[in-house]
PDB file of N, CA and C in Angstrom:
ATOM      1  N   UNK A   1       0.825  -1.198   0.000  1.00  0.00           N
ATOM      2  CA  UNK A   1       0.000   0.000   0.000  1.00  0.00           C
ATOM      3  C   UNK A   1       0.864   1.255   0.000  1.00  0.00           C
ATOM      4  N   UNK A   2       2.234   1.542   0.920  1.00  0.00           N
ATOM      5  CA  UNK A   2       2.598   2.512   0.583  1.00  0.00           C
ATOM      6  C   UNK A   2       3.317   2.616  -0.421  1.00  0.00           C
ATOM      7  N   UNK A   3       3.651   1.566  -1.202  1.00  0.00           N
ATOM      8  CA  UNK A   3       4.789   1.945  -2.321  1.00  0.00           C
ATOM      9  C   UNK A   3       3.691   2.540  -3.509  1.00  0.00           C
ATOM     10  N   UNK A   4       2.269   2.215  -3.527  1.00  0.00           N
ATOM     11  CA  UNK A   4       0.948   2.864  -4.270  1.00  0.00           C
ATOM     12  C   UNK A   4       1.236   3.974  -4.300  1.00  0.00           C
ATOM     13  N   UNK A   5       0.991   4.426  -3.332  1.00  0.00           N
ATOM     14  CA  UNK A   5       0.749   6.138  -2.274  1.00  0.00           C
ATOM     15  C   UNK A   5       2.246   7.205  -2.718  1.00  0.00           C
ATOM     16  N   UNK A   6       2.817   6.193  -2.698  1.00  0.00           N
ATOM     17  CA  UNK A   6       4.112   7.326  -3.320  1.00  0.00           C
ATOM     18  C   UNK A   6       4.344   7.508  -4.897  1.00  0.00           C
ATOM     19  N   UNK A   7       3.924   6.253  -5.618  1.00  0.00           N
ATOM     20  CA  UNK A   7       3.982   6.299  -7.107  1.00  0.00           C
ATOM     21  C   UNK A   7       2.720   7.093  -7.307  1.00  0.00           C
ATOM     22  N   UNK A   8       1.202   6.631  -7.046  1.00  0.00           N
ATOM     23  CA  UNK A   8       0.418   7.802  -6.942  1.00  0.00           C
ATOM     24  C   UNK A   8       0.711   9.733  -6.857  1.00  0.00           C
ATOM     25  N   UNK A   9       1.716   9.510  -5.834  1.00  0.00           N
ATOM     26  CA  UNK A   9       1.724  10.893  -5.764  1.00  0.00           C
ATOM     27  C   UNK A   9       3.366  11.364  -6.873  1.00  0.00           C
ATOM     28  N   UNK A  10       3.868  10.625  -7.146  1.00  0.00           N
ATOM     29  CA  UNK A  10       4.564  10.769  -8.257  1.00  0.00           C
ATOM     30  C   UNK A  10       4.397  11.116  -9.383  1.00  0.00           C
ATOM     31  N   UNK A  11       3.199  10.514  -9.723  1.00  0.00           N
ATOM     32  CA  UNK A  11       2.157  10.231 -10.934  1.00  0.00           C
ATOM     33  C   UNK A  11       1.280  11.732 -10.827  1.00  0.00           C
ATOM     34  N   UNK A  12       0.723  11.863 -10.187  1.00  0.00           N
ATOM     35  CA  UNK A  12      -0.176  13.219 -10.099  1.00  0.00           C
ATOM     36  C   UNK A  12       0.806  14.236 -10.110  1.00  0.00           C
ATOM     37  N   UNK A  13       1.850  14.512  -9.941  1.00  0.00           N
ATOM     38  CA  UNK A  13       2.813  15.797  -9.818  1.00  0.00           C
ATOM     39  C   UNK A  13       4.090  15.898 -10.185  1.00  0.00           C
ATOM     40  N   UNK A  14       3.740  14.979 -11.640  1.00  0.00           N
ATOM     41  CA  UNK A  14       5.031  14.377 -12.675  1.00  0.00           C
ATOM     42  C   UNK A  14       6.010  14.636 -11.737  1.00  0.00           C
ATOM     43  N   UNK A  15       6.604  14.318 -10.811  1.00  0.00           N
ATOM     44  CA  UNK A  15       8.138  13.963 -10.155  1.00  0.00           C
ATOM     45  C   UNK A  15       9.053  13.450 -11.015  1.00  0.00           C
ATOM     46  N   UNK A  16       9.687  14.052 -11.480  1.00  0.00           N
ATOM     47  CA  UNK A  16      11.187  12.995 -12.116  1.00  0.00           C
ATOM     48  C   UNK A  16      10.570  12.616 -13.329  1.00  0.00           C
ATOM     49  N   UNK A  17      10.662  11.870 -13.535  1.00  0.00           N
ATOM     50  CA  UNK A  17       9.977  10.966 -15.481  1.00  0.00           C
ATOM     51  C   UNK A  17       8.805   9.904 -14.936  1.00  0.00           C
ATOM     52  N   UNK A  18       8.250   9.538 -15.621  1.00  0.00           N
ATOM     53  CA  UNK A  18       7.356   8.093 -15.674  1.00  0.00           C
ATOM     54  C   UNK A  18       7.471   6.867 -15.162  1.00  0.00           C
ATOM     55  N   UNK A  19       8.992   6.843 -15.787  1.00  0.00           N
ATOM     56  CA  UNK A  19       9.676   5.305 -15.782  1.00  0.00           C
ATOM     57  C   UNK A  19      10.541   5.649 -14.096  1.00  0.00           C
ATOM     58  N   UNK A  20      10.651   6.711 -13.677  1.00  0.00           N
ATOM     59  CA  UNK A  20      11.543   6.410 -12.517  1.00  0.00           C
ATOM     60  C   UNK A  20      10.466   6.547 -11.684  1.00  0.00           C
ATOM     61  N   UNK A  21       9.331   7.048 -11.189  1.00  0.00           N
ATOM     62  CA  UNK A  21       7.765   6.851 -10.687  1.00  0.00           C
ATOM     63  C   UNK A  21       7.827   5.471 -10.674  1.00  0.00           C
ATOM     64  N   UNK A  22       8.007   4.802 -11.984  1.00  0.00           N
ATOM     65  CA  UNK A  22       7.707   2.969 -11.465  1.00  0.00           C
ATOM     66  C   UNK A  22       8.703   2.448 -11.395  1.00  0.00           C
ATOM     67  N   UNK A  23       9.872   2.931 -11.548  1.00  0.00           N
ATOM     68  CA  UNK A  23      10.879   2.096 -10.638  1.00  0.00           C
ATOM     69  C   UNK A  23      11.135   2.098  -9.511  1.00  0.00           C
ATOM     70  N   UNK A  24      10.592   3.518  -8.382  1.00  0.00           N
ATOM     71  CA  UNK A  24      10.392   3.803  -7.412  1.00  0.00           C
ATOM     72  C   UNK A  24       9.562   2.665  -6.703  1.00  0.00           C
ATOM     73  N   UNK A  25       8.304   3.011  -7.608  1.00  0.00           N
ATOM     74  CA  UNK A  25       7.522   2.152  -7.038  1.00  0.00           C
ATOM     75  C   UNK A  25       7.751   0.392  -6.795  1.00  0.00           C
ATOM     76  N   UNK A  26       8.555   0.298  -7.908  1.00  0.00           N
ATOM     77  CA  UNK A  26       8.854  -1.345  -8.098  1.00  0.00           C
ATOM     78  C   UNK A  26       9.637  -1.271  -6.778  1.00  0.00           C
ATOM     79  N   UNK A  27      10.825  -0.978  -6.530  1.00  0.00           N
ATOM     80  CA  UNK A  27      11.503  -0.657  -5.151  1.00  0.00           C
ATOM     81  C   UNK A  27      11.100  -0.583  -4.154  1.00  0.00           C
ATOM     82  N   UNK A  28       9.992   0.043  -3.808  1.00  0.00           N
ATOM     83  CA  UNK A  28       9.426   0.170  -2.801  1.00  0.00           C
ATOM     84  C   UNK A  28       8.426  -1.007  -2.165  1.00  0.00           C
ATOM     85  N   UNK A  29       7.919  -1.718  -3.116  1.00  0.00           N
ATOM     86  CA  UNK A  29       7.194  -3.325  -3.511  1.00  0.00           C
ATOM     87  C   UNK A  29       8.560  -4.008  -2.520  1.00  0.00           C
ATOM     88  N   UNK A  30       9.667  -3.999  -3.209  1.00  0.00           N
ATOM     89  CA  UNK A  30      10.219  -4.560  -2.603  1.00  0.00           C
ATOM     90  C   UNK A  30      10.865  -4.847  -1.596  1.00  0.00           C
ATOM     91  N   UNK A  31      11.119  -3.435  -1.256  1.00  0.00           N
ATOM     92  CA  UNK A  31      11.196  -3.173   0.166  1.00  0.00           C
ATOM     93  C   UNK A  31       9.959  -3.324   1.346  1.00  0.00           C
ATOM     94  N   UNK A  32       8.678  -3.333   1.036  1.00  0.00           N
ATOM     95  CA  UNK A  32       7.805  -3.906   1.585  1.00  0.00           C
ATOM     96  C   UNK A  32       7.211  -5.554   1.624  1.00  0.00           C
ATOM     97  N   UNK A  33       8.315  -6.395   0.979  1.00  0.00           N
ATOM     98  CA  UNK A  33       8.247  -7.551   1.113  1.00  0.00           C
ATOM     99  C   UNK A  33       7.336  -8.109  -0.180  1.00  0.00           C
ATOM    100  N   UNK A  34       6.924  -7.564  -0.944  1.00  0.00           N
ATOM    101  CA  UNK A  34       6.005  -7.762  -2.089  1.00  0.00           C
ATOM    102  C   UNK A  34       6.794  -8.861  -2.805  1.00  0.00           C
ATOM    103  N   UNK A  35       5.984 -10.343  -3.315  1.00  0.00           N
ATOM    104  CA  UNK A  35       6.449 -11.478  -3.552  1.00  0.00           C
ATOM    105  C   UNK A  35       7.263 -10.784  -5.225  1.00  0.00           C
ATOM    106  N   UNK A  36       8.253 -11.485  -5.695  1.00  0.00           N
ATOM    107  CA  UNK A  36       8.808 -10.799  -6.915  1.00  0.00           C
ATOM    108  C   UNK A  36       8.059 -11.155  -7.985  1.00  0.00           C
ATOM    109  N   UNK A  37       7.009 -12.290  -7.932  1.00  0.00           N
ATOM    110  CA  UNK A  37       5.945 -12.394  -9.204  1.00  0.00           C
ATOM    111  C   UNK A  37       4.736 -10.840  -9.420  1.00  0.00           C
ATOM    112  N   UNK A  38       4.711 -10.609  -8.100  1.00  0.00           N
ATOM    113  CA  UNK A  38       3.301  -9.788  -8.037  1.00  0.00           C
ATOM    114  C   UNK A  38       3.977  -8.152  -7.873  1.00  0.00           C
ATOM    115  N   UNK A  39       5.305  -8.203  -8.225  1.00  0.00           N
ATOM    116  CA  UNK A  39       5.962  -7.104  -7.926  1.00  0.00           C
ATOM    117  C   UNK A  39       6.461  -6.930  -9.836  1.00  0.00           C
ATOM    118  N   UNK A  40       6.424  -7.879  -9.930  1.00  0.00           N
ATOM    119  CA  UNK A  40       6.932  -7.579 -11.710  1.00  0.00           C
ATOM    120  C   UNK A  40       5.671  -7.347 -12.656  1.00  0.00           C
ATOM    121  N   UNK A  41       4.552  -8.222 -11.981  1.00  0.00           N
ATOM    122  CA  UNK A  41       3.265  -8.227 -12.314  1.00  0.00           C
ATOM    123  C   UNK A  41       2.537  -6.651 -11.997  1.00  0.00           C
ATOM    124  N   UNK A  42       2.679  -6.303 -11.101  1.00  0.00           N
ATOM    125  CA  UNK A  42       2.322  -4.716 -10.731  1.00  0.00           C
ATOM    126  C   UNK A  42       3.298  -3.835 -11.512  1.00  0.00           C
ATOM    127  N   UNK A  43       4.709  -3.751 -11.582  1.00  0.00           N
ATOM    128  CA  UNK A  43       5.469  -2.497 -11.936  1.00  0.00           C
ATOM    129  C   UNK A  43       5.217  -2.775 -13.562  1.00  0.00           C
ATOM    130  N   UNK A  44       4.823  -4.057 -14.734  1.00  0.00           N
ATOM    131  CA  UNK A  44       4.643  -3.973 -16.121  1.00  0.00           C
ATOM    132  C   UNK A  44       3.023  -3.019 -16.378  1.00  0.00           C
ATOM    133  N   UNK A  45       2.471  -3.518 -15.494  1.00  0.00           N
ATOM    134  CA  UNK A  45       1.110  -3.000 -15.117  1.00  0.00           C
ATOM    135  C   UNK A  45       0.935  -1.259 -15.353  1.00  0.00           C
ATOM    136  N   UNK A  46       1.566  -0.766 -14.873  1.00  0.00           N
ATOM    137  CA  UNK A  46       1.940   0.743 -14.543  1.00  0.00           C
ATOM    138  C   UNK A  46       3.062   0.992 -15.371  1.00  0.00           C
ATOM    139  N   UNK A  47       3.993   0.147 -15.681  1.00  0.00           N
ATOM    140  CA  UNK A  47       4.933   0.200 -17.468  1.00  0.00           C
ATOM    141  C   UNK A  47       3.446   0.950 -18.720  1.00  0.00           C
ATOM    142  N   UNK A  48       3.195  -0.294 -18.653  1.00  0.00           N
ATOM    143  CA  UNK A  48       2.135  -0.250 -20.070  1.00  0.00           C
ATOM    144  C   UNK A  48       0.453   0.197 -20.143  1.00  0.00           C
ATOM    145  N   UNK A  49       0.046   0.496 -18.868  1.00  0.00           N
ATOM    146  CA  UNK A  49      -1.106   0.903 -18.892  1.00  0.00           C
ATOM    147  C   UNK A  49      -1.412   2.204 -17.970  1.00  0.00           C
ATOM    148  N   UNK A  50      -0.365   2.952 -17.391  1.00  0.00           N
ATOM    149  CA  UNK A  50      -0.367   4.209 -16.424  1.00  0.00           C
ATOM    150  C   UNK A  50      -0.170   5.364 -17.361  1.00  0.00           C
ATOM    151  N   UNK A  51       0.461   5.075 -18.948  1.00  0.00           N
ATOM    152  CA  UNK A  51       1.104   6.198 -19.927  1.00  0.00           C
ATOM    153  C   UNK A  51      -0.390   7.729 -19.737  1.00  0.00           C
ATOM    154  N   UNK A  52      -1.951   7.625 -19.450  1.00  0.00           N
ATOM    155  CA  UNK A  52      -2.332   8.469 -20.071  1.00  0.00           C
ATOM    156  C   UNK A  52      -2.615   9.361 -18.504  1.00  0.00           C
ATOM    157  N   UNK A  53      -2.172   8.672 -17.189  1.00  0.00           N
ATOM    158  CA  UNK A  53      -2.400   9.155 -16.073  1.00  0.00           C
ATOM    159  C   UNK A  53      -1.057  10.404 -15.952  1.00  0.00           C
ATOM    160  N   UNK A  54      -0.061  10.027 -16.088  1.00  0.00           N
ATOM    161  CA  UNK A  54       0.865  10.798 -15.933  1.00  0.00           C
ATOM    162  C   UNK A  54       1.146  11.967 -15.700  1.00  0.00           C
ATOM    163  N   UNK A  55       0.969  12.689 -14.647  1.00  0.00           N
ATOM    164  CA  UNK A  55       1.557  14.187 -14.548  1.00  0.00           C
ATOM    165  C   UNK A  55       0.118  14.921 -14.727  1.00  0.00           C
ATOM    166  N   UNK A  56      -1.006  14.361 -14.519  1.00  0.00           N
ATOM    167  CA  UNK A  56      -2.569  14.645 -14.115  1.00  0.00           C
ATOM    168  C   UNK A  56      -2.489  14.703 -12.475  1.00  0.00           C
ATOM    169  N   UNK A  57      -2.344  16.165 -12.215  1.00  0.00           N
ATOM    170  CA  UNK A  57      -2.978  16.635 -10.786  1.00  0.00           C
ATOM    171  C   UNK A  57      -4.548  15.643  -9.876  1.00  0.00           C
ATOM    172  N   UNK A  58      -4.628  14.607  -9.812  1.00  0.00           N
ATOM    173  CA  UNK A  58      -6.121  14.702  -9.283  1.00  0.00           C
ATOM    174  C   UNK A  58      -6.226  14.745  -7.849  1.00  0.00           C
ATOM    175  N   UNK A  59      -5.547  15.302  -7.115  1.00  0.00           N
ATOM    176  CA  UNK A  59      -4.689  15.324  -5.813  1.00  0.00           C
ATOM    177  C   UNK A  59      -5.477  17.031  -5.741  1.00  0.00           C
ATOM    178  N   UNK A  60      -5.465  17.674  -6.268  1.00  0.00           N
ATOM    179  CA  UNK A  60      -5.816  18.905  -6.376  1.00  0.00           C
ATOM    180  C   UNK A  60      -7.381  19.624  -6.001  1.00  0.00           C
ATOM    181  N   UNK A  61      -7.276  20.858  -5.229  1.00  0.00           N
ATOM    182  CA  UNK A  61      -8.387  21.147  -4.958  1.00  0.00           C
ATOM    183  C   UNK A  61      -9.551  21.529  -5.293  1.00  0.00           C
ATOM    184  N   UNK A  62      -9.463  21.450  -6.630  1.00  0.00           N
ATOM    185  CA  UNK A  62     -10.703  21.735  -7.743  1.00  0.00           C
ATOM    186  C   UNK A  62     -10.810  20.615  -8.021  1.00  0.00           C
ATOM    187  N   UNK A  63     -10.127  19.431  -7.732  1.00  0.00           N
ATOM    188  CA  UNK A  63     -10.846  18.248  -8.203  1.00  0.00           C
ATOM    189  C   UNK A  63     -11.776  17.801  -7.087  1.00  0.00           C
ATOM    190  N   UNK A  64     -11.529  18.075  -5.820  1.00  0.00           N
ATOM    191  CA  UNK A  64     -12.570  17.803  -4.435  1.00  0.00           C
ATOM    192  C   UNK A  64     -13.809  19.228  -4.299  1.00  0.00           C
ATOM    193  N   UNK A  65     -13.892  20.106  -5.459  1.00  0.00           N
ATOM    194  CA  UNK A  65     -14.536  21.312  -4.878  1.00  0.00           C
ATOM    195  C   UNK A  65     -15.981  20.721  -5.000  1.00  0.00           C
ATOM    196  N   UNK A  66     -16.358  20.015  -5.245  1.00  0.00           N
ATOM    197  CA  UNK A  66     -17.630  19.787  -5.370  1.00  0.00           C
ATOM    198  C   UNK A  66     -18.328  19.066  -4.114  1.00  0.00           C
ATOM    199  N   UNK A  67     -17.140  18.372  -2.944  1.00  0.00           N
ATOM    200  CA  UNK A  67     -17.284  18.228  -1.691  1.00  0.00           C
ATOM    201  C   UNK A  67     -17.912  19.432  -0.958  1.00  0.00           C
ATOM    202  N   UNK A  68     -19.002  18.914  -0.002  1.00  0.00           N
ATOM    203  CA  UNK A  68     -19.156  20.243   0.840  1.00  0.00           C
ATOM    204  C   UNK A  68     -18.160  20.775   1.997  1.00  0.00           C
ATOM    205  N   UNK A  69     -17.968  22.150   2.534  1.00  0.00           N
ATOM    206  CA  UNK A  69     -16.702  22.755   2.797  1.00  0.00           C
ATOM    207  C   UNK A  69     -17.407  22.545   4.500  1.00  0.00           C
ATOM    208  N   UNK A  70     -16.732  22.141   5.440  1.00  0.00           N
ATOM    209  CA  UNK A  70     -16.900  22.712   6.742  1.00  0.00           C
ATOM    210  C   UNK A  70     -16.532  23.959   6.977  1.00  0.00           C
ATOM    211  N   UNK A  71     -17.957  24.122   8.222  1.00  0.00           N
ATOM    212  CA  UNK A  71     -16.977  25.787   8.210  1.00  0.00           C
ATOM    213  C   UNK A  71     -16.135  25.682   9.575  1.00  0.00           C
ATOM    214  N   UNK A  72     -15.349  26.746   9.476  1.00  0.00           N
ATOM    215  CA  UNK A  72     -13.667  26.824   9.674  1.00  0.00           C
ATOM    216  C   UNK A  72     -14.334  27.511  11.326  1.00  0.00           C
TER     217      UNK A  72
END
């Protein structure tokens, strides 16, 4: 889950390139013990099917404005 959370936020705020986002992420799989089938199986995953997410903000506060606001 956290190696998600960091390629996620890699991904939303183009960090660095594409390919180092999922090598990060592949790394981080592995450093969280992630078996190496389901770790090669996840990082081709996000190789070949993450290309149109890339460097799309949805982390951003016009994407939640339609949430209602507490007041402060």
């Amino acid at each position: 889950m956290e190696a998600s959370i960091v390629h996620d936020y890699y991904y939303a705020y183009a960090i660095g390139t594409k390919k180092l986002a999922d090598r990060i992420f592949k790394h981080a799989m592995k450093l969280s013990n992630v078996s190496t089938i389901r770790r090669w199986l996840m990082y081709w995953g996000v190789r070949l099917m993450g290309k149109g997410q890339y460097g799309k903000n949805y982390f951003s506060y016009t994407t939640w404005s339609h949430l209602p606001r507490y007041p402060t």
